[in-house]
Structure formats: C-alpha cells, structure tokens
PDB file of N, CA and C in Angstrom:
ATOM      1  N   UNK A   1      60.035  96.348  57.012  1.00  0.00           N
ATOM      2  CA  UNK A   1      60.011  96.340  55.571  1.00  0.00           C
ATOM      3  C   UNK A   1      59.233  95.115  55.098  1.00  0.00           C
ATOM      4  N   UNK A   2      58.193  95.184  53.858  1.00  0.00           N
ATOM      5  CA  UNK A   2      57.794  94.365  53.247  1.00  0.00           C
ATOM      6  C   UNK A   2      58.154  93.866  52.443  1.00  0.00           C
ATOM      7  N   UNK A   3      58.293  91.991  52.196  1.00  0.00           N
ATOM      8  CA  UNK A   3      58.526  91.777  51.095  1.00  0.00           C
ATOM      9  C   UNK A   3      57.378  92.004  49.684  1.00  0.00           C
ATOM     10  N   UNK A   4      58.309  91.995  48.345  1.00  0.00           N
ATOM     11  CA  UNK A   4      57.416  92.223  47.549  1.00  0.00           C
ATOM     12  C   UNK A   4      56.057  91.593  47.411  1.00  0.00           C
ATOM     13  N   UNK A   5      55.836  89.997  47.644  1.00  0.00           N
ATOM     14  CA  UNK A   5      54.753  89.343  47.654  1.00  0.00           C
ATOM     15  C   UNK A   5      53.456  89.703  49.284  1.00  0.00           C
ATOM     16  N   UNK A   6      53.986  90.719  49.721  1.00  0.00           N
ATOM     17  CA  UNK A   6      53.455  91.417  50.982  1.00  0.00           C
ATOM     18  C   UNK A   6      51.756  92.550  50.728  1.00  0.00           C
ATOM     19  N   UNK A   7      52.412  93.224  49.450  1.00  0.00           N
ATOM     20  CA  UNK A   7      51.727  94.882  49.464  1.00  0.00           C
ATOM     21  C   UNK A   7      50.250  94.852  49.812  1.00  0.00           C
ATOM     22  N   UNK A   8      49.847  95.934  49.817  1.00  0.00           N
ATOM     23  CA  UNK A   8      48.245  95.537  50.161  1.00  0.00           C
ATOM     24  C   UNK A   8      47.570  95.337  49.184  1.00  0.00           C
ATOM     25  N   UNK A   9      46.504  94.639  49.122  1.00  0.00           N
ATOM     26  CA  UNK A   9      45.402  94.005  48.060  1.00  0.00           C
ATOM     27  C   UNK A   9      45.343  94.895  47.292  1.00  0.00           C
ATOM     28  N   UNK A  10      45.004  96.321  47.408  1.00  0.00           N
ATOM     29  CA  UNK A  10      44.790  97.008  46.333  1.00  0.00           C
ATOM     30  C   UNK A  10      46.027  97.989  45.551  1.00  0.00           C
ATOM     31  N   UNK A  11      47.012  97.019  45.804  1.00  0.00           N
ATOM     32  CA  UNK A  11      48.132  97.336  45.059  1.00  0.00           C
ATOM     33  C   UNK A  11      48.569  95.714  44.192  1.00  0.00           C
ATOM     34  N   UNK A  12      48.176  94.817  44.411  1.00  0.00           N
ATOM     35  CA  UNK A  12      48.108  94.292  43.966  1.00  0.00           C
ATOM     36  C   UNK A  12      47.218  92.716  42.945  1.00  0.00           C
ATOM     37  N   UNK A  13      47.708  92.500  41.684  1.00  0.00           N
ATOM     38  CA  UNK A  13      46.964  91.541  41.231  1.00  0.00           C
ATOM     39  C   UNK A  13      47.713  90.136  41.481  1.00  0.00           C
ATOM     40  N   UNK A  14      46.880  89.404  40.571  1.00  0.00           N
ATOM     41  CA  UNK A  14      47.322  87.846  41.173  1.00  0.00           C
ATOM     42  C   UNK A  14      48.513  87.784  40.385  1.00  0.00           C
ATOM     43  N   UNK A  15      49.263  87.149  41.283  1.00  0.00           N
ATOM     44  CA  UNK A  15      50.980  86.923  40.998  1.00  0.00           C
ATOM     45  C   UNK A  15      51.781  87.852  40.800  1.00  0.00           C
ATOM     46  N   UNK A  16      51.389  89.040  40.711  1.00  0.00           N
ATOM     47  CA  UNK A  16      52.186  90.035  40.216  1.00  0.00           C
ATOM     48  C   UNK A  16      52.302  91.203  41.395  1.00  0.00           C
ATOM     49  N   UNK A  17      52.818  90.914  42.722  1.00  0.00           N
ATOM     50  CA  UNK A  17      53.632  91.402  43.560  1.00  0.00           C
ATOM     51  C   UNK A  17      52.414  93.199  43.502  1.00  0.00           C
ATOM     52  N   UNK A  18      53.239  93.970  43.483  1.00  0.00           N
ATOM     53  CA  UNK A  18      53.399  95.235  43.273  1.00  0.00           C
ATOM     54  C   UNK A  18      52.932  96.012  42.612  1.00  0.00           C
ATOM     55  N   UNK A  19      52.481  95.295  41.456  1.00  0.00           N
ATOM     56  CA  UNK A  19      51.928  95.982  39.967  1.00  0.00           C
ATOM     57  C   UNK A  19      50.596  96.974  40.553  1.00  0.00           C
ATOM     58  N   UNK A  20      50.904  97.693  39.722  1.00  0.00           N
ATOM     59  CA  UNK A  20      49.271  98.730  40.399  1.00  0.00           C
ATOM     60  C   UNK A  20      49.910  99.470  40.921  1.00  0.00           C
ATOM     61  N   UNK A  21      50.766  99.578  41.875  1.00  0.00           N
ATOM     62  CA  UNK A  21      51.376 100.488  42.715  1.00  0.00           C
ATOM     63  C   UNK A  21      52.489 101.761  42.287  1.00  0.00           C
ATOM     64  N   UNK A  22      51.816 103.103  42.788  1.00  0.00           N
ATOM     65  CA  UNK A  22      53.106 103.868  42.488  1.00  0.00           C
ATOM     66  C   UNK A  22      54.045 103.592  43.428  1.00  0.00           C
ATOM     67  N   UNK A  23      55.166 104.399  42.400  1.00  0.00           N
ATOM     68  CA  UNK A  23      56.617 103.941  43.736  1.00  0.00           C
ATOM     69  C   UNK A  23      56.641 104.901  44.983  1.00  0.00           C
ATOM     70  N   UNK A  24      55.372 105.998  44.412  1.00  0.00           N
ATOM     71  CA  UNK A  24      55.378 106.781  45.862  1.00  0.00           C
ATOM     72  C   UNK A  24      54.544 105.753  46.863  1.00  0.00           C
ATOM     73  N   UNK A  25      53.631 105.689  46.464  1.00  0.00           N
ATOM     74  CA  UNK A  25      52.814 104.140  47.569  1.00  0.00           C
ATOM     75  C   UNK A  25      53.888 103.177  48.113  1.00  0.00           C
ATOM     76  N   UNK A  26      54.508 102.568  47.176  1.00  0.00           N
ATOM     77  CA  UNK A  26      55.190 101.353  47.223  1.00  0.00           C
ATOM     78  C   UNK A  26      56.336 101.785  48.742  1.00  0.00           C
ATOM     79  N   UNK A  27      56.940 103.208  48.366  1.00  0.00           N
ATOM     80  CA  UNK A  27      57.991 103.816  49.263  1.00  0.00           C
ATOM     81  C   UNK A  27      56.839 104.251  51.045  1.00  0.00           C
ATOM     82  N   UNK A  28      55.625 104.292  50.796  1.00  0.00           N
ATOM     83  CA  UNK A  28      55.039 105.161  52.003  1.00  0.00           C
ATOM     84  C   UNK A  28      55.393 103.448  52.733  1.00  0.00           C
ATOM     85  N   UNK A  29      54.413 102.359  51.960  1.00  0.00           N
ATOM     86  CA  UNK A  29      54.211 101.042  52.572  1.00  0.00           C
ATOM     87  C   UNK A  29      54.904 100.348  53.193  1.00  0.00           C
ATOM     88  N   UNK A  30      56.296 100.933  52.841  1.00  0.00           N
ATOM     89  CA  UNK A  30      57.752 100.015  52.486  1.00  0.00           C
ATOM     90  C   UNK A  30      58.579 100.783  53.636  1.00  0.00           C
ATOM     91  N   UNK A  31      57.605 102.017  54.214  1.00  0.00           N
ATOM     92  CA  UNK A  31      58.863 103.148  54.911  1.00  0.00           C
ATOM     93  C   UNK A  31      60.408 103.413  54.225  1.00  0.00           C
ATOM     94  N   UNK A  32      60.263 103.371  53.193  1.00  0.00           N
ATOM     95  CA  UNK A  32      61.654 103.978  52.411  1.00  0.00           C
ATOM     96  C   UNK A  32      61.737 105.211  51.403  1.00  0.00           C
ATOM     97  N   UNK A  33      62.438 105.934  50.807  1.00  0.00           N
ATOM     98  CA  UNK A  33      62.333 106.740  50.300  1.00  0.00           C
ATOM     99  C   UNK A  33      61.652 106.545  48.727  1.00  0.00           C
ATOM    100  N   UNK A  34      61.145 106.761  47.697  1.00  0.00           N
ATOM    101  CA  UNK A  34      60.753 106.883  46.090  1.00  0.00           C
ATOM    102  C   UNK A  34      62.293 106.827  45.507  1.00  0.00           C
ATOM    103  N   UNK A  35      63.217 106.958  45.903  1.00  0.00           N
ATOM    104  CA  UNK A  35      64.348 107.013  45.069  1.00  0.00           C
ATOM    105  C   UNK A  35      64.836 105.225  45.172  1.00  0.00           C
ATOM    106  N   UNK A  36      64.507 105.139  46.623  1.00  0.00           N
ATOM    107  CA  UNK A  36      65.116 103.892  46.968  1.00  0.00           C
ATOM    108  C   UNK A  36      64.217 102.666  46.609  1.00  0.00           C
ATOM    109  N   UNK A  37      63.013 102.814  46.198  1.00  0.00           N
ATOM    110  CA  UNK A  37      61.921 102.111  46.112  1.00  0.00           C
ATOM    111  C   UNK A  37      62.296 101.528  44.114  1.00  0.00           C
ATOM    112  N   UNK A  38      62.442 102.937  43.669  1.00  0.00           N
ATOM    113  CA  UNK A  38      63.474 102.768  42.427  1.00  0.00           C
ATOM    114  C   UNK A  38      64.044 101.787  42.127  1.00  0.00           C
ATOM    115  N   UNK A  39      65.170 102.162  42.658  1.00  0.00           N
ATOM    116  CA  UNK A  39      66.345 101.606  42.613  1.00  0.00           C
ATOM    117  C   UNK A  39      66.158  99.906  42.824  1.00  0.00           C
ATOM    118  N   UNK A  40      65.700  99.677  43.852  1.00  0.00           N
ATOM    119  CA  UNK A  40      65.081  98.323  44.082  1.00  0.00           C
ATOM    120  C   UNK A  40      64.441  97.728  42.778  1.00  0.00           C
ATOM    121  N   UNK A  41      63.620  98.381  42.144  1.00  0.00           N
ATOM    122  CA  UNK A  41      62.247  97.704  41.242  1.00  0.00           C
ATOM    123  C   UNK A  41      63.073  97.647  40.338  1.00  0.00           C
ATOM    124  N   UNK A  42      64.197  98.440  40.128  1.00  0.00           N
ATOM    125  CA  UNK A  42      65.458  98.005  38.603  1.00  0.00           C
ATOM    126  C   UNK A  42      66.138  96.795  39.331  1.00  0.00           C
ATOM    127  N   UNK A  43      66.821  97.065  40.255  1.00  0.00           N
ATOM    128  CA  UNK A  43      67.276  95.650  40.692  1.00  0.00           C
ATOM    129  C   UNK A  43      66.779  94.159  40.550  1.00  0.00           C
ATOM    130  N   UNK A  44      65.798  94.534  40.989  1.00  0.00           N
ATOM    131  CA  UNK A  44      64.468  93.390  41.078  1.00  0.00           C
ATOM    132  C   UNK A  44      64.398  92.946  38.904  1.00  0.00           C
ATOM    133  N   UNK A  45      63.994  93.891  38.668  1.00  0.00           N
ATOM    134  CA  UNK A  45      63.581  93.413  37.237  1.00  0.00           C
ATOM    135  C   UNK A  45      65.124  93.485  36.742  1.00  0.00           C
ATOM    136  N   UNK A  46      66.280  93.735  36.930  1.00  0.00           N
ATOM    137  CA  UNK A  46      67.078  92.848  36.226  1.00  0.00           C
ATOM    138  C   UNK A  46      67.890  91.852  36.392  1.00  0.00           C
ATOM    139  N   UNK A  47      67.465  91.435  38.277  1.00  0.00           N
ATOM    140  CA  UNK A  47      67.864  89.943  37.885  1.00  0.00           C
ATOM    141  C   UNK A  47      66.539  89.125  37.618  1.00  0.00           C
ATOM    142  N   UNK A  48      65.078  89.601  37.362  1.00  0.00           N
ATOM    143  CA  UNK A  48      64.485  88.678  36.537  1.00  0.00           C
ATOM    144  C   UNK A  48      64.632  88.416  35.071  1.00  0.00           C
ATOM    145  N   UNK A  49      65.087  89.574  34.528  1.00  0.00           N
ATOM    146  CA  UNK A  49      65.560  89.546  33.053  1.00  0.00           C
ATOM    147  C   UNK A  49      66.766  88.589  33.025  1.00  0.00           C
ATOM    148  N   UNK A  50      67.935  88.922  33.615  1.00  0.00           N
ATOM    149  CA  UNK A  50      68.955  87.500  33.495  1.00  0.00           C
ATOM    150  C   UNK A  50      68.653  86.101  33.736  1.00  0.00           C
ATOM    151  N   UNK A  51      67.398  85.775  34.604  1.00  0.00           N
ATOM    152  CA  UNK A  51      67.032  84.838  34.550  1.00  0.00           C
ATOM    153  C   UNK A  51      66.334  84.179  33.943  1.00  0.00           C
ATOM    154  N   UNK A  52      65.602  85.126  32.883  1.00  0.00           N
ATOM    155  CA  UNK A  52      64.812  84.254  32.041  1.00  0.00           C
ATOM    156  C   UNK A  52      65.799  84.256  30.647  1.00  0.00           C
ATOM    157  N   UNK A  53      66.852  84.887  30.223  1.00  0.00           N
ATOM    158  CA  UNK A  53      67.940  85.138  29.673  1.00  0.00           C
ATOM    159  C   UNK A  53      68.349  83.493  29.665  1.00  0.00           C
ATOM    160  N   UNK A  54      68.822  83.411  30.589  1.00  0.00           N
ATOM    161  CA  UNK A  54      69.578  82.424  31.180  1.00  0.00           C
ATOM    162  C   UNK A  54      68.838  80.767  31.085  1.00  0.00           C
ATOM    163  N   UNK A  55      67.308  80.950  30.954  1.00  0.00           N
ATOM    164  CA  UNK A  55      66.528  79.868  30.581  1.00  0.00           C
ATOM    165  C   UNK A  55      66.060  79.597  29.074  1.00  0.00           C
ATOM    166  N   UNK A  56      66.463  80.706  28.474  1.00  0.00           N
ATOM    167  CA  UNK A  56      66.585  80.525  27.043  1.00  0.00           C
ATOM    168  C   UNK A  56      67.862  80.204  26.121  1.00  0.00           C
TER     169      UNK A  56
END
C-alpha cells in the first residue's frame, strides 16, 4: 500500500497528494477496492477539517 504523498506523477500536483486522481485509479494503485479508497479520502479530509477547525 501507498502512502498518500506516494501516487504517481501524473496523479499528482505539487503538495497536493492525490488530487487529479480518480478513486478508481487511486483504488487500482493502492490495490484496494473504490469503496475503500472512499472511505479513506472522507477519513483523511475530516481529520484535516478538525484540524484546521482546531487552529482557528
């Protein structure tokens, strides 16, 4: 499994992990399922939302 700062170049831009990428890509790259690839990218973006929450 890859971490997010991993994906291949043409899934991603500068600093921004993943962006570009469908979650069907993201799931082939990742060997995991599109449901689970999901589920992750909500995870992921809401403990970045509590954290910038949390700095304001």
């Amino acid at each position: 499994m890859k971490s997010a700062g991993q994906g291949p170049a043409k899934c991603q831009e500068p600093g921004s992990g993943w962006s570009g990428c469908s979650l069907q890509k993201i799931s082939e790259i990742m060997g995991i399922s599109e449901g689970t690839s999901k589920s992750q990218l909500a995870r992921a973006r809401n403990i970045l939302k509590k954290l910038v929450e949390s700095q304001a």
